[in-house]
C-alpha atoms as a PDB file:
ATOM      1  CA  UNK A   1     -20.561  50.027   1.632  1.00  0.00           C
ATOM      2  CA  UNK A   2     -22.541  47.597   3.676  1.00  0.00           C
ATOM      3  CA  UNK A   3     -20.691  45.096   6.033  1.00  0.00           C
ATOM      4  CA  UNK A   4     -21.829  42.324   3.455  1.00  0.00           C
ATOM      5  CA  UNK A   5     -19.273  44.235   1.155  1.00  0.00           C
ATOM      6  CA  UNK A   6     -16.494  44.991   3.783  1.00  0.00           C
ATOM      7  CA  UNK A   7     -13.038  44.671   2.816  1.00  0.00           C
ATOM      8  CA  UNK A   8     -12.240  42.254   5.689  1.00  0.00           C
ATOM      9  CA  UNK A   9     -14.783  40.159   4.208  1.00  0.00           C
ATOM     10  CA  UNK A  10     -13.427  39.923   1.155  1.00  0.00           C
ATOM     11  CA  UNK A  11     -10.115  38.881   2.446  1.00  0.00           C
ATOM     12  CA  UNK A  12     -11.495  36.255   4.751  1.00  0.00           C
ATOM     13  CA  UNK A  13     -13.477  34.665   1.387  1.00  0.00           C
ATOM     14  CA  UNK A  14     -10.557  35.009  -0.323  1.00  0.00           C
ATOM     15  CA  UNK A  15      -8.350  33.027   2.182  1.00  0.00           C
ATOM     16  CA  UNK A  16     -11.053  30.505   2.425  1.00  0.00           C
ATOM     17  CA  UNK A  17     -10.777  29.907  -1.284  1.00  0.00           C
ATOM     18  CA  UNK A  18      -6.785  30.042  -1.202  1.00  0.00           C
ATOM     19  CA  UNK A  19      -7.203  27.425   1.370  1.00  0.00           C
ATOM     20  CA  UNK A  20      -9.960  25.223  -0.365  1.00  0.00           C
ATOM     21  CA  UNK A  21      -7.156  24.838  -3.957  1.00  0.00           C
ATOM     22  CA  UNK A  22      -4.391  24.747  -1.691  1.00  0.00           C
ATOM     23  CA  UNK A  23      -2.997  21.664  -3.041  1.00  0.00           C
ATOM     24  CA  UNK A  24      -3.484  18.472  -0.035  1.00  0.00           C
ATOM     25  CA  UNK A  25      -1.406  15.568   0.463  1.00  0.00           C
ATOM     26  CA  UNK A  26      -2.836  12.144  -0.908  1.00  0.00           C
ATOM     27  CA  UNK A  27      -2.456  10.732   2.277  1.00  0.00           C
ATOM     28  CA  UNK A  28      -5.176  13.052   4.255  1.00  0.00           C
ATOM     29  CA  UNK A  29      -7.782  11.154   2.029  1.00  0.00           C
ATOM     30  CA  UNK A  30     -10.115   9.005   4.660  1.00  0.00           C
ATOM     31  CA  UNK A  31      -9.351   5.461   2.662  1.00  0.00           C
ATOM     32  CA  UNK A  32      -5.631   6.035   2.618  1.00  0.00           C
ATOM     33  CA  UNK A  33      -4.803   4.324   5.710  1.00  0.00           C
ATOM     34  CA  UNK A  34      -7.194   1.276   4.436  1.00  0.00           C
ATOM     35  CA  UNK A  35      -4.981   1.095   1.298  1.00  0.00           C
ATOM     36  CA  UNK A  36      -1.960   1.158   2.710  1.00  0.00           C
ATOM     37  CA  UNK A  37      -3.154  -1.168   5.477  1.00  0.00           C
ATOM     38  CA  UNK A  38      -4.165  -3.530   2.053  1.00  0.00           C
ATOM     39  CA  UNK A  39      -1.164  -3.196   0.691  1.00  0.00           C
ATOM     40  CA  UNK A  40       1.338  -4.320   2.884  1.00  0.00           C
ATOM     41  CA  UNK A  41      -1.346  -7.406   3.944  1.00  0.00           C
ATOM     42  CA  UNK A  42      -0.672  -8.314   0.103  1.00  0.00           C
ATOM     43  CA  UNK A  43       3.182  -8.051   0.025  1.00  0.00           C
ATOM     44  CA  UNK A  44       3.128 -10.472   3.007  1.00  0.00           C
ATOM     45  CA  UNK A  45       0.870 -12.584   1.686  1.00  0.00           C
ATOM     46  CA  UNK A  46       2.966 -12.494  -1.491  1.00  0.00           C
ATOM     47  CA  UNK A  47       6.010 -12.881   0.371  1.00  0.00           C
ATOM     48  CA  UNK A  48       4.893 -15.872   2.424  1.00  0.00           C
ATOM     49  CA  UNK A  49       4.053 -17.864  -0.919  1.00  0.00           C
ATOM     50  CA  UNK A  50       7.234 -16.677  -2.204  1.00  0.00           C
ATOM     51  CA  UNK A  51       8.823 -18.440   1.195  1.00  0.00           C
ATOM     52  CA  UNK A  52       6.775 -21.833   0.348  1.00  0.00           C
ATOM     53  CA  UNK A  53       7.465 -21.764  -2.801  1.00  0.00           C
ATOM     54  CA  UNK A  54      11.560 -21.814  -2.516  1.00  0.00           C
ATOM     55  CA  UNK A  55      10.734 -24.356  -0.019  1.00  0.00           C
ATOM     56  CA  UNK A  56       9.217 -27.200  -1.877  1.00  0.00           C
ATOM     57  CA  UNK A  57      11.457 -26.745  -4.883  1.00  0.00           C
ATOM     58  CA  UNK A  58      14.470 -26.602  -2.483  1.00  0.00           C
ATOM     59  CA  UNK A  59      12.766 -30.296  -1.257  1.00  0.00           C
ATOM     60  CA  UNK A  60      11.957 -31.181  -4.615  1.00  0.00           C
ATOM     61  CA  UNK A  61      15.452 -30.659  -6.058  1.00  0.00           C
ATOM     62  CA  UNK A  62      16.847 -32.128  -2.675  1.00  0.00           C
ATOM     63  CA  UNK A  63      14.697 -35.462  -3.571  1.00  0.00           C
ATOM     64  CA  UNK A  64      15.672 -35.478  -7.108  1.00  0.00           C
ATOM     65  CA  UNK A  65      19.095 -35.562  -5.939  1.00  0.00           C
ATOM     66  CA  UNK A  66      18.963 -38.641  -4.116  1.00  0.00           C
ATOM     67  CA  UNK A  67      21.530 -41.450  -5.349  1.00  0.00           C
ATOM     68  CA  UNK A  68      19.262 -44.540  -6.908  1.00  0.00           C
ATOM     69  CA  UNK A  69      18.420 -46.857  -4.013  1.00  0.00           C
ATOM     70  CA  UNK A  70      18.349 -50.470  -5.597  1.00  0.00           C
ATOM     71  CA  UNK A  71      15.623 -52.792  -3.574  1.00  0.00           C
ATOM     72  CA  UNK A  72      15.605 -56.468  -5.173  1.00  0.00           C
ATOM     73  CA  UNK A  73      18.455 -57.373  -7.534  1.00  0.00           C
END
């Protein structure tokens, strides 16, 4: 048996390749940070038109409300 072959060899491959389909989290991937950086920039844009949005129809229905002024009779 040559140390190429040793049993402690072996073991230490076999760890290694244990190790290597070990299953890994999602976020350990290099982009993941990026993407969730991306994502909450889009809710908050979202959330912000959202915000104007209920504004102007809050002003809109506010105008539309308005009793009839009558100028020149």
């Amino acid at each position: 048996m040559t140390k190429k072959d040793s049993p402690k060899r072996a073991r230490g491959d076999f760890r290694k390749y244990m190790r290597a389909l070990s299953p890994t989290s999602a976020f350990d991937h290099p982009n993941a940070e990026a993407w969730r950086t991306a994502g909450r920039a889009t809710l908050l844009a979202a959330l912000g038109v959202l915000a104007l949005q209920y504004y102007f129809l809050h002003v809109y229905v506010q105008i539309l409300s308005l009793p009839a002024v009558t100028v020149f009779t």
